[in-house]
N, C-alpha and C. Protein backbone atom coordinates (compact mmCIF):
# COMPACT_ATOMS: atom_id res chain seq x y z
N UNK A 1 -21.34 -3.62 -12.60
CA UNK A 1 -20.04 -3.24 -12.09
C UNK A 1 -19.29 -4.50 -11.72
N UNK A 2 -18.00 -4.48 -11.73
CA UNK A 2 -16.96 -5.74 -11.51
C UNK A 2 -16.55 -5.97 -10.72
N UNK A 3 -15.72 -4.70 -10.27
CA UNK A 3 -15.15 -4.32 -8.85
C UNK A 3 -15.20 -2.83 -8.11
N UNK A 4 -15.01 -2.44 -7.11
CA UNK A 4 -15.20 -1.44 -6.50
C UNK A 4 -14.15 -1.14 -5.43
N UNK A 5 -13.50 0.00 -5.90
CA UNK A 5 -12.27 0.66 -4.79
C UNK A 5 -12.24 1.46 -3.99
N UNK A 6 -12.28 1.65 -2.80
CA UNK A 6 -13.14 2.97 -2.28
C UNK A 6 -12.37 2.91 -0.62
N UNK A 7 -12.60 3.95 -0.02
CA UNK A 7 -12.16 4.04 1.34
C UNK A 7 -12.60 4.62 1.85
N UNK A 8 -12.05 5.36 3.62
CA UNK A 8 -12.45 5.91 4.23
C UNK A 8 -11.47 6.24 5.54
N UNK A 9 -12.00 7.43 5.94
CA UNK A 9 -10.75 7.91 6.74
C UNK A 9 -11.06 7.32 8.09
N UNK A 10 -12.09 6.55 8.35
CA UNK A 10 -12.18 6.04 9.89
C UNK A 10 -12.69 4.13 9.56
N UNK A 11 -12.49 3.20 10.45
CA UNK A 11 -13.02 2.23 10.28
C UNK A 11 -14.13 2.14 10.50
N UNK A 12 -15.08 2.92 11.20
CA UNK A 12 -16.40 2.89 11.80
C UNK A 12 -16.90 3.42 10.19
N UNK A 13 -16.70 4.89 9.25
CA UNK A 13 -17.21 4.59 8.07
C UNK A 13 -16.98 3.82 7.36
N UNK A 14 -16.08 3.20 7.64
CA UNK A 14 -15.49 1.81 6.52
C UNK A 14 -16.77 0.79 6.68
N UNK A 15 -17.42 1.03 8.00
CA UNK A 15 -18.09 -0.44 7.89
C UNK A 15 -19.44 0.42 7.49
N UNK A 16 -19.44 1.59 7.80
CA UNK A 16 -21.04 1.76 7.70
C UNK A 16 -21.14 1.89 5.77
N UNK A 17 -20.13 1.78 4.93
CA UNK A 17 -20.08 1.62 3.20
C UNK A 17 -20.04 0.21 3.01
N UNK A 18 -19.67 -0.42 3.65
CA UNK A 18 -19.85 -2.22 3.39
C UNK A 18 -21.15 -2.26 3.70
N UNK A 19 -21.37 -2.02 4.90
CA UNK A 19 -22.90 -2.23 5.24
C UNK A 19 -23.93 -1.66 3.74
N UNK A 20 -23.68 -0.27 3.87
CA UNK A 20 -24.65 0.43 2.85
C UNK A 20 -24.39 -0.80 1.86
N UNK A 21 -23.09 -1.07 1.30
CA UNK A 21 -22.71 -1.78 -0.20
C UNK A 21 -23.89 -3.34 0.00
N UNK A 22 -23.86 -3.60 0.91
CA UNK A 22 -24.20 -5.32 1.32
C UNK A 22 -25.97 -5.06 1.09
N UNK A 23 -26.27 -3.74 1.51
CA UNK A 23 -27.66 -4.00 1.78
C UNK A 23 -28.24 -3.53 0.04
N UNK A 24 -27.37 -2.81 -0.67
CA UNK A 24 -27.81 -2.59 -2.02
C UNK A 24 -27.73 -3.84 -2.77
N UNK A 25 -26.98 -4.81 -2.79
CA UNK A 25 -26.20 -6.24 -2.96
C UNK A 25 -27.35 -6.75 -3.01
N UNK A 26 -27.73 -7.21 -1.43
CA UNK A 26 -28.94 -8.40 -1.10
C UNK A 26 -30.35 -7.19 -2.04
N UNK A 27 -30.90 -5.86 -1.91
CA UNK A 27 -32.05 -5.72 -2.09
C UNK A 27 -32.02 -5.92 -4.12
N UNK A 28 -30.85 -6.29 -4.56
CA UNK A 28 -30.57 -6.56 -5.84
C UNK A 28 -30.64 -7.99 -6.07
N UNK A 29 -30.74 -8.89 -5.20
CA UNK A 29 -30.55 -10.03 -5.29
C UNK A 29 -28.73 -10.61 -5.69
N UNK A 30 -28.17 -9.70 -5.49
CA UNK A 30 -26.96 -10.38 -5.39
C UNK A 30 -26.04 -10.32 -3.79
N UNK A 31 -24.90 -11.22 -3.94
CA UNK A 31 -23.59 -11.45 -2.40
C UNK A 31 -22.76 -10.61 -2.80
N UNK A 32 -22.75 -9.98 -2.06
CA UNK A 32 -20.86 -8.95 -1.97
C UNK A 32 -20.30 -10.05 -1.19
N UNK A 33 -19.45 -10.36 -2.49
CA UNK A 33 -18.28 -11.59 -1.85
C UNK A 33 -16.78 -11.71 -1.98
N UNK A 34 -16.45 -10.37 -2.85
CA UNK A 34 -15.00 -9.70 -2.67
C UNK A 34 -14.61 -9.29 -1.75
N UNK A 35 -15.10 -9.17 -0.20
CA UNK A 35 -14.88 -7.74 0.46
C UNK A 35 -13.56 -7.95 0.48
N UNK A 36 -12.76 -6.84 0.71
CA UNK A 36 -11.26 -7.04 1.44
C UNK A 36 -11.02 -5.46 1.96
N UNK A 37 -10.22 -5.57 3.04
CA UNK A 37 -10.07 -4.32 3.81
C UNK A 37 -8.46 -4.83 4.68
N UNK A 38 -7.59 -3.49 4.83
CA UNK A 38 -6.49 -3.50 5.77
C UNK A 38 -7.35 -3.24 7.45
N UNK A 39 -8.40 -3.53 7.78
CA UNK A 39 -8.59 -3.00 9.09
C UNK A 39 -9.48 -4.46 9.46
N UNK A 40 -8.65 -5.14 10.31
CA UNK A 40 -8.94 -7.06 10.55
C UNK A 40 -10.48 -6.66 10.80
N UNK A 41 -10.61 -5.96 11.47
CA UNK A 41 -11.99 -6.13 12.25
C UNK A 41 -13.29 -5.67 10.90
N UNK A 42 -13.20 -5.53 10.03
CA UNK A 42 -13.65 -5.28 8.41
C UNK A 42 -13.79 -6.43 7.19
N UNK A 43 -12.67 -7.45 7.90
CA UNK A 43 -12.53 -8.62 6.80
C UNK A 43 -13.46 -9.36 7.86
N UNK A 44 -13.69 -9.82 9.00
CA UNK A 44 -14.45 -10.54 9.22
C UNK A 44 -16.06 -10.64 8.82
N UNK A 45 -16.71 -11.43 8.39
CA UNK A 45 -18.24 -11.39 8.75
C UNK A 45 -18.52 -11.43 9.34
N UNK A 46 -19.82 -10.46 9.87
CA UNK A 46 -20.27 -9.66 10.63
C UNK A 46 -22.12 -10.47 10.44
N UNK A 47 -22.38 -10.73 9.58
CA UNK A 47 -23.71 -11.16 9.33
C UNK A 47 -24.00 -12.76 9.86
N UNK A 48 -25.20 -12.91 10.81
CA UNK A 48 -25.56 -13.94 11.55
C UNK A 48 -25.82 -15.41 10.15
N UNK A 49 -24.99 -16.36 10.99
CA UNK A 49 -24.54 -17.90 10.59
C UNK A 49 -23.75 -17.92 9.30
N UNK A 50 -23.06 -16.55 9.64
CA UNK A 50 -22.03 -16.81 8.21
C UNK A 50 -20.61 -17.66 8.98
N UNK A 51 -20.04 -18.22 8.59
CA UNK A 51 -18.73 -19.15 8.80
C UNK A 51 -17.45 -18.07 8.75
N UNK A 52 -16.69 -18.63 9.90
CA UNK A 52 -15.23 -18.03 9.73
C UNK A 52 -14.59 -18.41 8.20
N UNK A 53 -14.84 -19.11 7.82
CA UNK A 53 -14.19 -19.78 6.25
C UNK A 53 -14.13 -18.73 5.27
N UNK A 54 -13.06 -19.03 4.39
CA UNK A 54 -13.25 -18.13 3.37
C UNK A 54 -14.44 -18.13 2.94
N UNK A 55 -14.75 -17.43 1.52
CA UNK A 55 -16.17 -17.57 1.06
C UNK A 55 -15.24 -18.30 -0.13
N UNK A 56 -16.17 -18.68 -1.11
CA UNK A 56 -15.86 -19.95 -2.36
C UNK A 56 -14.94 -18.77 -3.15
N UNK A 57 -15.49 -17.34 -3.39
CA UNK A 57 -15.32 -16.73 -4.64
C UNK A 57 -13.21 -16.43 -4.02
N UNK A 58 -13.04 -16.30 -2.49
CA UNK A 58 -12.01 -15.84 -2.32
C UNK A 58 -11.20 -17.32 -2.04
N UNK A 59 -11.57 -18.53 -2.15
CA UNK A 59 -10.67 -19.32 -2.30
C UNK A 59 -10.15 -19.53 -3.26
N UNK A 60 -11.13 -19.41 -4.49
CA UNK A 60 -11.05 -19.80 -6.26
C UNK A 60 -9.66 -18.40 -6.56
N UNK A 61 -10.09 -17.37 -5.82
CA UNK A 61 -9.14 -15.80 -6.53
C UNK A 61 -7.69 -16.28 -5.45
N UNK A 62 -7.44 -17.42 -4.68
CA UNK A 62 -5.91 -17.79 -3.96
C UNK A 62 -6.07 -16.58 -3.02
N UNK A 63 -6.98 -16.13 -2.73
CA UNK A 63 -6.52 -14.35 -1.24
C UNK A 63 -6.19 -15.28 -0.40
N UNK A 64 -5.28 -14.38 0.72
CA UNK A 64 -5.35 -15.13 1.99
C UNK A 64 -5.65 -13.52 2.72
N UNK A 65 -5.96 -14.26 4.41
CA UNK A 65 -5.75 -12.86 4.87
C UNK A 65 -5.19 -11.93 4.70
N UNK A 66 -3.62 -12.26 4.89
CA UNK A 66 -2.71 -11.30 4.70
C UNK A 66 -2.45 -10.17 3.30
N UNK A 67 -2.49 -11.18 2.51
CA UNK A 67 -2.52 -10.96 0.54
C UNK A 67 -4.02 -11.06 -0.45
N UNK A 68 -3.45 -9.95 -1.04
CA UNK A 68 -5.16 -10.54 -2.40
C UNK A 68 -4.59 -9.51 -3.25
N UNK A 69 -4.92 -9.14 -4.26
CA UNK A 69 -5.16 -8.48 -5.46
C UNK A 69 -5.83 -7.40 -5.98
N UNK A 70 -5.18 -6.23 -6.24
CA UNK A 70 -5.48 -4.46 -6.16
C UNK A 70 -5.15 -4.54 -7.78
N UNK A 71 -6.45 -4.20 -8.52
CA UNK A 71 -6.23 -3.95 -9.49
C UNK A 71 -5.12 -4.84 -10.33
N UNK A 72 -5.10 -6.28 -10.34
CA UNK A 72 -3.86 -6.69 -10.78
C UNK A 72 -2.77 -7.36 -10.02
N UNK A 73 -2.47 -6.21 -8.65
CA UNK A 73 -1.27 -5.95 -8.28
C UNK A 73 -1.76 -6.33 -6.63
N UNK A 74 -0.45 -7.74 -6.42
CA UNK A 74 -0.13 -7.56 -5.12
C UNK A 74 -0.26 -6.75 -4.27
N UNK A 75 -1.56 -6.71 -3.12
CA UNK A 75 -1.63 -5.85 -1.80
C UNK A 75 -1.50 -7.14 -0.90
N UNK A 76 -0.68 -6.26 0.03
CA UNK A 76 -0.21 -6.59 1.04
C UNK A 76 -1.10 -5.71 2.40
N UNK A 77 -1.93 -6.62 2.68
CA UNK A 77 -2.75 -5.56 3.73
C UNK A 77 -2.51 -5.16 4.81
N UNK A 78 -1.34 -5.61 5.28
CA UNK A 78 -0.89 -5.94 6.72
C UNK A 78 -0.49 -4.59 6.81
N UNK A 79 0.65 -4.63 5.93
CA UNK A 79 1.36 -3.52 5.71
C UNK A 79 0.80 -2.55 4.69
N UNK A 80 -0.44 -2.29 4.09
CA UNK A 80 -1.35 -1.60 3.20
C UNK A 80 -0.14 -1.06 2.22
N UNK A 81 0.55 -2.23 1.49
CA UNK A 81 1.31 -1.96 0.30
C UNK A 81 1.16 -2.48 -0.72
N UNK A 82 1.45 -2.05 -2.21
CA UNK A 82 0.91 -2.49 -3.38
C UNK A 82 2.31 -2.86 -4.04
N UNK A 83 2.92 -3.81 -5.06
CA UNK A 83 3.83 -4.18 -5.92
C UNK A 83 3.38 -4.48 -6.82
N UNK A 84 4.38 -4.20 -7.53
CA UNK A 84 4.57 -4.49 -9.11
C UNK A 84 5.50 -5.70 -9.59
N UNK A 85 5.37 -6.76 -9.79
CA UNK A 85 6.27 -7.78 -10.06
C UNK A 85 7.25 -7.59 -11.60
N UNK A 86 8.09 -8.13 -11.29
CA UNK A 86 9.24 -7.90 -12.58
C UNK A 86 9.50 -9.43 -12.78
N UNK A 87 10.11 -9.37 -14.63
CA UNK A 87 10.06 -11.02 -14.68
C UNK A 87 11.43 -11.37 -14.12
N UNK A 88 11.64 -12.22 -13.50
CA UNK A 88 13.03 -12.66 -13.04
C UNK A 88 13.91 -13.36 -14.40
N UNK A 89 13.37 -13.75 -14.76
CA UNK A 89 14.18 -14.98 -16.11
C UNK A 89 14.91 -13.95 -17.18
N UNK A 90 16.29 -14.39 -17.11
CA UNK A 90 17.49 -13.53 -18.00
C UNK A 90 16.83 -13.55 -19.55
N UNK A 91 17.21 -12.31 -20.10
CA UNK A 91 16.40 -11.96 -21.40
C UNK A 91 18.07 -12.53 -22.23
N UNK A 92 17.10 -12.85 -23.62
CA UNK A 92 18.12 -13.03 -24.36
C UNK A 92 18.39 -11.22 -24.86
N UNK A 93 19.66 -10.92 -25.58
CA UNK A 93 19.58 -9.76 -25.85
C UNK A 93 19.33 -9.65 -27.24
N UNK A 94 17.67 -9.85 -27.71
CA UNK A 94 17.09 -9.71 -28.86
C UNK A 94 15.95 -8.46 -29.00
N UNK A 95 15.84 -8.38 -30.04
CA UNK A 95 14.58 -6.89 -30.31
C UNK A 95 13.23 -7.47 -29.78
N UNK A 96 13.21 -8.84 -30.03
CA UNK A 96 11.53 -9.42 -29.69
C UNK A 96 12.22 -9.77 -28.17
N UNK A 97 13.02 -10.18 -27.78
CA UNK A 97 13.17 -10.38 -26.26
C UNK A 97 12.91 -9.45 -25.34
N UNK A 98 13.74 -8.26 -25.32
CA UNK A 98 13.41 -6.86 -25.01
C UNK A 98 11.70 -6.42 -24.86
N UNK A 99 11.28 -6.28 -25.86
CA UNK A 99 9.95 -5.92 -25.98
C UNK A 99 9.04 -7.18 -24.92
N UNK A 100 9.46 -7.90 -25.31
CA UNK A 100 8.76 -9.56 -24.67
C UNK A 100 8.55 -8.88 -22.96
N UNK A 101 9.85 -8.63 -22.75
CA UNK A 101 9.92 -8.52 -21.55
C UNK A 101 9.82 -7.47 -20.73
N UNK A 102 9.43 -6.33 -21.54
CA UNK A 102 8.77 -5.40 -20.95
C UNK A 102 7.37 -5.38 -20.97
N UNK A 103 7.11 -5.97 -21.69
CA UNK A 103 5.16 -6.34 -21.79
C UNK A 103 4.62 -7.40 -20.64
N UNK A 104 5.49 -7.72 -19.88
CA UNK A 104 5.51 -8.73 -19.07
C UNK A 104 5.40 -7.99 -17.73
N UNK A 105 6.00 -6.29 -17.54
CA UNK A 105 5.23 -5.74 -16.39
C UNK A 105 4.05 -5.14 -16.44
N UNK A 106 3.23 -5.35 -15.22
CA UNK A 106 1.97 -4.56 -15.40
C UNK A 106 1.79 -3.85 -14.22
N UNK A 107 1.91 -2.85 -14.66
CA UNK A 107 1.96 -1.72 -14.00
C UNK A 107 0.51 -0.43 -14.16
N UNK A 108 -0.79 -1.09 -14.31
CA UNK A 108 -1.81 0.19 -14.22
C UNK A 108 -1.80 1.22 -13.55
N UNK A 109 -1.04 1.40 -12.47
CA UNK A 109 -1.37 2.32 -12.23
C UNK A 109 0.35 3.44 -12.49
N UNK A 110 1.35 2.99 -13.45
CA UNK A 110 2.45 3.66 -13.44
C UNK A 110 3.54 3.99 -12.25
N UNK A 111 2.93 2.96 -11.11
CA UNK A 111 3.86 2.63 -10.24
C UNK A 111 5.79 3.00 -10.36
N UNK A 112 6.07 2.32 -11.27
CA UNK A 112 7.19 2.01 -11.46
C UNK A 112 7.75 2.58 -13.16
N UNK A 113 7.17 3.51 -13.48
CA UNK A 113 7.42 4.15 -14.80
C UNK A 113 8.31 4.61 -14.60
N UNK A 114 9.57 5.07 -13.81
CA UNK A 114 10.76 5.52 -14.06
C UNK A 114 11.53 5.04 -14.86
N UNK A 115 11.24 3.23 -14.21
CA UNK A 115 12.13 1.95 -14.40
C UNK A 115 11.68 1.95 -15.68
N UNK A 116 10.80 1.42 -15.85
CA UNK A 116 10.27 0.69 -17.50
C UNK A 116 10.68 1.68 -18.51
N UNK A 117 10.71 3.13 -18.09
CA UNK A 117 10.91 3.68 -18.97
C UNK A 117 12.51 3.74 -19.35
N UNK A 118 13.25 3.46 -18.91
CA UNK A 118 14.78 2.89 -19.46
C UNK A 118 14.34 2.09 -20.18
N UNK A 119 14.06 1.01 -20.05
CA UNK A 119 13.95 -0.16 -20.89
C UNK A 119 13.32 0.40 -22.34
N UNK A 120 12.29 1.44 -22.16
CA UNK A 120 11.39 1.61 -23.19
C UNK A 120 12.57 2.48 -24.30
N UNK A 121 13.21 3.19 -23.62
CA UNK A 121 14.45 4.01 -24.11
C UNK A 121 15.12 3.28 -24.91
N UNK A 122 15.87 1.92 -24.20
CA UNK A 122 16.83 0.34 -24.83
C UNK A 122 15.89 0.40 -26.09
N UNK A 123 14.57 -0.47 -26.21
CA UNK A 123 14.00 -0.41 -27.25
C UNK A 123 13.65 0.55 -28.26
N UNK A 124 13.40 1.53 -28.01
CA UNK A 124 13.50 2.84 -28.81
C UNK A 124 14.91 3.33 -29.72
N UNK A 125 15.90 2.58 -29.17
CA UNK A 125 16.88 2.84 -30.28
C UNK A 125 17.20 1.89 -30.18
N UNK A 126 16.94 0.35 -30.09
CA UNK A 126 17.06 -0.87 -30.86
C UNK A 126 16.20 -0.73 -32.46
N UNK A 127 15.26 -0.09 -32.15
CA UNK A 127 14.22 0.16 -33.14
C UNK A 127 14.89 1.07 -34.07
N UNK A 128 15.31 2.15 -33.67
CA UNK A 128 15.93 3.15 -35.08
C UNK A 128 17.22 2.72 -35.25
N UNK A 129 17.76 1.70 -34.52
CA UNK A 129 19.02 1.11 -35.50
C UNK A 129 18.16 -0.09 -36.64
N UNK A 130 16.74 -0.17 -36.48
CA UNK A 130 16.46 -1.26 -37.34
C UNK A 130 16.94 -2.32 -37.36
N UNK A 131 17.16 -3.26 -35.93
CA UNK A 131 17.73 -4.21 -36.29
C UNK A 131 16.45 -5.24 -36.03
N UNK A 132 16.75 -6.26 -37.17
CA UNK A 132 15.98 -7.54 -37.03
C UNK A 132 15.42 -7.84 -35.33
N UNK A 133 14.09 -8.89 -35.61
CA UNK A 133 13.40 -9.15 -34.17
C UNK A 133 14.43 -10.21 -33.47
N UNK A 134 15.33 -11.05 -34.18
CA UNK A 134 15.72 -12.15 -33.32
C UNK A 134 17.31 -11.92 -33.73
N UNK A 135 18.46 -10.69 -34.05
CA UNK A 135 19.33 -11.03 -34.17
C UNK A 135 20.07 -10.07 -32.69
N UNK A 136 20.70 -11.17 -32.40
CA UNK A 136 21.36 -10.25 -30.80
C UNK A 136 21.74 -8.90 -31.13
N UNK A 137 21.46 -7.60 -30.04
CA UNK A 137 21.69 -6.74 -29.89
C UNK A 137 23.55 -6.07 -29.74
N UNK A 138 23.23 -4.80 -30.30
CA UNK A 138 25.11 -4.27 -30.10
C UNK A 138 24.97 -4.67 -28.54
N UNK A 139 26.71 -4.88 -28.50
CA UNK A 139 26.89 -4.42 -26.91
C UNK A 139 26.77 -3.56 -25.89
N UNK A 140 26.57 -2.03 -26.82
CA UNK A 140 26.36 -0.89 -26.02
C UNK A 140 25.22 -1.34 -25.80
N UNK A 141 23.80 -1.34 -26.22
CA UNK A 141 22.73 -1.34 -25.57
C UNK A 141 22.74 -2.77 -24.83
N UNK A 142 23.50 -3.84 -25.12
CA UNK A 142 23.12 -4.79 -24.44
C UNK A 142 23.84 -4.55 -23.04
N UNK A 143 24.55 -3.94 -23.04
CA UNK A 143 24.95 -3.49 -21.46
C UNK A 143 24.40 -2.26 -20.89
N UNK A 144 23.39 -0.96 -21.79
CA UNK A 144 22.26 -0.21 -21.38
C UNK A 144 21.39 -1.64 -20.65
């Protein structure tokens, strides 16, 4: 297994599934060294002469307390919220630009499928007008 997503409706079971998770871990010979949790008293280690310090695996993945990575996607633990990033950089208005730049959100879990799906619309009849990958788009869709 890679990763593991899971919860619980109290922090007291939150710890007693880390615990369970940690002790299947060590009797496997491996470290649970992803942990991350919105409840502070959960991110700390709890196990005797471990260091306040990050661990290696969460310095190498950039987490900080506050921030780390849900499937992909920006969590914000403070505030137990998830985003979807969009590319900021102006598209040219081309058939391969368009496409370019919708492949550029990632969205697993369909977060934000309202949105993308306009765009997917733009492309969908860039496509049945058949126009070339690199010649600028009509104006109607380039202002869709």
């Amino acid at each position: 297994m890679d990763d593991l997503i899971s919860g619980a409706p109290t922090v007291r079971q939150a710890q007693q599934q880390k615990e369970g998770s940690t002790k299947i871990f060590t009797d496997a010979k491996f470290t649970l060294h992803k942990w991350n949790s919105n409840a502070a008293e959960l991110e700390r280690d709890n196990e005797p002469g471990s260091s306040e310090d990050q661990s290696f695996a969460k310095q190498q993945l950039g987490t900080t307390m506050e921030l780390t990575k849900l499937l992909g996607l920006p969590w914000d633990k403070v505030t137990n919220t998830l985003s979807v990033c969009f590319p900021q950089q102006p598209v040219e208005p081309t058939k391969r630009e368009v496409l370019s730049h919708l492949a550029k959100i990632y969205d697993p879990l369909g977060l934000v499928s309202p949105t993308t799906l306009c765009g997917k619309f733009i492309f969908r009849d860039i496509c049945e007008r058949k126009l070339p990958w690199d010649t600028p788009i009509s104006a109607d869709l380039d202002k869709r």
